[in-house]
N, C-alpha and C. Protein backbone atom coordinates (compact mmCIF):
# COMPACT_ATOMS: atom_id res chain seq x y z
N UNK A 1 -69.97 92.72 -51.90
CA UNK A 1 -68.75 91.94 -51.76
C UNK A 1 -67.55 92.71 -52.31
N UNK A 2 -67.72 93.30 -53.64
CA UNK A 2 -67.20 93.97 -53.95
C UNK A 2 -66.44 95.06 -53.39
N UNK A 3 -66.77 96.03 -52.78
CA UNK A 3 -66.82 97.00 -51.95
C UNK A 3 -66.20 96.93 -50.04
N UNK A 4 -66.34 95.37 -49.74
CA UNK A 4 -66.20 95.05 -48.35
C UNK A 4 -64.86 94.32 -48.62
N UNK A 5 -64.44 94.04 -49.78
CA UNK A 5 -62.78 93.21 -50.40
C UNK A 5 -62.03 94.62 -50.62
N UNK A 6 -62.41 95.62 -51.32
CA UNK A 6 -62.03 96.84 -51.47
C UNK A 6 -61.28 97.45 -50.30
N UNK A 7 -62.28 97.46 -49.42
CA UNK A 7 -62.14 98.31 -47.72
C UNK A 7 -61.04 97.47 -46.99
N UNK A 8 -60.84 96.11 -46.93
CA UNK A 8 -60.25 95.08 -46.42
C UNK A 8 -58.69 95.44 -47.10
N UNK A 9 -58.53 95.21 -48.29
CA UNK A 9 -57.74 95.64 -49.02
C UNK A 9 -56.54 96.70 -48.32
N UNK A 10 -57.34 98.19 -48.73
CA UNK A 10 -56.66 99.18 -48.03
C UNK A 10 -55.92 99.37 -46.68
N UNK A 11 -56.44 98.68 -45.87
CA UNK A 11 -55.04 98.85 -44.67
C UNK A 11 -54.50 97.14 -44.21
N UNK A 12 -55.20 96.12 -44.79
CA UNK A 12 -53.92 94.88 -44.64
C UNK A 12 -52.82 95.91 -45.77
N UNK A 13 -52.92 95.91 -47.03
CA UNK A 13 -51.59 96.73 -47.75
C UNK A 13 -51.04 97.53 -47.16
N UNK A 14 -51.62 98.54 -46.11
CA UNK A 14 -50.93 99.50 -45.06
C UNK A 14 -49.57 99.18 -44.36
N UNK A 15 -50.86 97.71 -43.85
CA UNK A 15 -50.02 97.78 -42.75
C UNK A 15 -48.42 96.48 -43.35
N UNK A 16 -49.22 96.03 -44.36
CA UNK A 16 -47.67 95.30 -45.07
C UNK A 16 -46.74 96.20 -45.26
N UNK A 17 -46.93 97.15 -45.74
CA UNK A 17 -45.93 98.44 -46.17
C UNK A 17 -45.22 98.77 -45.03
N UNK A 18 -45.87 98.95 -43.96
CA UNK A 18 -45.57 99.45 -42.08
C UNK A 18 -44.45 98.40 -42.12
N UNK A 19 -44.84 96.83 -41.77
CA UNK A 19 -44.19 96.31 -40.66
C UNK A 19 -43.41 95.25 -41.92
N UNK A 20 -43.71 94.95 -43.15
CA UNK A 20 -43.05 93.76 -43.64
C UNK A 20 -42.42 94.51 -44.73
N UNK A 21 -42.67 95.75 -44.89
CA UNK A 21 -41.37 96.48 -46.04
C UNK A 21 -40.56 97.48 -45.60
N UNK A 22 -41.29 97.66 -43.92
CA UNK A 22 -40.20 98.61 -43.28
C UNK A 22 -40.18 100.48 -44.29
N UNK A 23 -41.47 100.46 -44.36
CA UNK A 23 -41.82 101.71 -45.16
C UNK A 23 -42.00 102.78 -43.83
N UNK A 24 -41.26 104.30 -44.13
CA UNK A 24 -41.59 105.22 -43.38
C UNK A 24 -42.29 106.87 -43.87
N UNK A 25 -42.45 106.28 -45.08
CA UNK A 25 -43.06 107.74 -45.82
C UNK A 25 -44.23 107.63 -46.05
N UNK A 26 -45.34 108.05 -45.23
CA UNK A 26 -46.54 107.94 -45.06
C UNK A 26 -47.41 108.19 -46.72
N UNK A 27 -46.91 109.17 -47.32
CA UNK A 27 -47.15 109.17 -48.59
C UNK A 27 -47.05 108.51 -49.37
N UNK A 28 -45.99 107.62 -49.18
CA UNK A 28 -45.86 106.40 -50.34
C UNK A 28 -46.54 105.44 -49.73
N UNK A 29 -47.04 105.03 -48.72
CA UNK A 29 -47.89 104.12 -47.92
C UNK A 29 -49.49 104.25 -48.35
N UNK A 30 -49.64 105.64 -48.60
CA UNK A 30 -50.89 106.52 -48.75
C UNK A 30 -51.48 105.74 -50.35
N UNK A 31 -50.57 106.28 -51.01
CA UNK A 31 -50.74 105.94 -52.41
C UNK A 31 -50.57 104.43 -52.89
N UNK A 32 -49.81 103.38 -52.35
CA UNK A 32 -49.71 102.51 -52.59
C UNK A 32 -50.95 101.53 -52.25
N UNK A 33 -51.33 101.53 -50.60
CA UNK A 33 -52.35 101.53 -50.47
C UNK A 33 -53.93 101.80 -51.53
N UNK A 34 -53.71 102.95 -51.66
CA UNK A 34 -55.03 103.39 -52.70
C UNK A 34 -54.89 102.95 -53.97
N UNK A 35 -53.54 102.49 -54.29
CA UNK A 35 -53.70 101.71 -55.65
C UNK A 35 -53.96 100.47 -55.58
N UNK A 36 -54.09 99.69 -54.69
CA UNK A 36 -54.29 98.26 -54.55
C UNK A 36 -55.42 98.15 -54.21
N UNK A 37 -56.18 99.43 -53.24
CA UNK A 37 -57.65 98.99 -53.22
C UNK A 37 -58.07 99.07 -54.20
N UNK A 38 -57.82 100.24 -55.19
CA UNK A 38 -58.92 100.46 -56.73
C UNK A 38 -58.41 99.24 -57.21
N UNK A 39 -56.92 98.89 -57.80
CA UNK A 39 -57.05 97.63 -58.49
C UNK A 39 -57.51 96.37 -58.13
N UNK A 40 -58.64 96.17 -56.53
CA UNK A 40 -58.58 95.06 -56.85
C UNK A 40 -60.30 95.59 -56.63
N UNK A 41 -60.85 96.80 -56.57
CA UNK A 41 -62.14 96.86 -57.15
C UNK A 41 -62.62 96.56 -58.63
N UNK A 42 -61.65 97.46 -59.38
CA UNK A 42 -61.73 96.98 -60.36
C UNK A 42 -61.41 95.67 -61.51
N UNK A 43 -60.22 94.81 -60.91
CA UNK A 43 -60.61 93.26 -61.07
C UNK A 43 -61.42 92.90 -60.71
N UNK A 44 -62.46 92.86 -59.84
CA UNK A 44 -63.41 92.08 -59.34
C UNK A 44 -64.52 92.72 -60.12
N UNK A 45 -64.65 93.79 -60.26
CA UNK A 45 -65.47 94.62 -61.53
C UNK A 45 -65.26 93.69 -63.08
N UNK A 46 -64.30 93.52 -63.17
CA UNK A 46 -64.15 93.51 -64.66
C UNK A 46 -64.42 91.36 -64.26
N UNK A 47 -64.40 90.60 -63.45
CA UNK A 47 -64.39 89.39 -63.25
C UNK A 47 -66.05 88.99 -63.56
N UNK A 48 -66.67 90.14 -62.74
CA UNK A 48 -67.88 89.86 -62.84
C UNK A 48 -68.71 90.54 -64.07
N UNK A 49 -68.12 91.45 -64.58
CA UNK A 49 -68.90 91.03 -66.13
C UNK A 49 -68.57 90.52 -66.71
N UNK A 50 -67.58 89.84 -67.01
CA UNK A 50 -67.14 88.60 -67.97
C UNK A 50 -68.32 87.41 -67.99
N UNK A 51 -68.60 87.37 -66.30
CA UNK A 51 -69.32 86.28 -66.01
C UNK A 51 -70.75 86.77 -66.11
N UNK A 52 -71.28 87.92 -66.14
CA UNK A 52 -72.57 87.88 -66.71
C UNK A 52 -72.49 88.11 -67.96
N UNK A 53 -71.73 88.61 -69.13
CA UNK A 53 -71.49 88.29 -70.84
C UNK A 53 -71.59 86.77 -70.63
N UNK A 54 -70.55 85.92 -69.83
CA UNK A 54 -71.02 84.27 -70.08
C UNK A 54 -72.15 84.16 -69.69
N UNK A 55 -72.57 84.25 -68.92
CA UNK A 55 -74.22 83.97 -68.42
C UNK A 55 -75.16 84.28 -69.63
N UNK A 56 -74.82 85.35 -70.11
CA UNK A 56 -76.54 85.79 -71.09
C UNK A 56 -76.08 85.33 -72.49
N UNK A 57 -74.85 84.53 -72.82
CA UNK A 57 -74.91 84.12 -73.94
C UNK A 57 -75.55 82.19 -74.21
N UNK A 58 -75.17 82.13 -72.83
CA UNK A 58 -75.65 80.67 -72.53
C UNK A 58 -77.42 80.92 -72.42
């Protein structure tokens, strides 16, 4: 799940950058992109061990 929210991620942000911010520098599209996929791998990383620390203390 993790990983298939990740992939999803990377070009809806693309293409927001393309057509709803009117972005033309493929590089800043590039990078912006790749920061929103890692950050939302890694929220969903850090969501789900919270919830197995709650799990194994219960």
């Amino acid at each position: 799940m993790q990983e298939i929210l990740t992939a999803v991620t990377y070009p809806i942000v693309w293409l927001i950058c393309t057509y709803a911010l009117k972005m033309e520098s493929g590089l800043a599209k590039l990078m912006i992109s790749l920061t929103a996929a890692v950050l939302v791998y890694v929220l969903i990383g850090i969501r789900q061990s919270n919830n197995e620390k709650k799990e194994d203390k219960e």
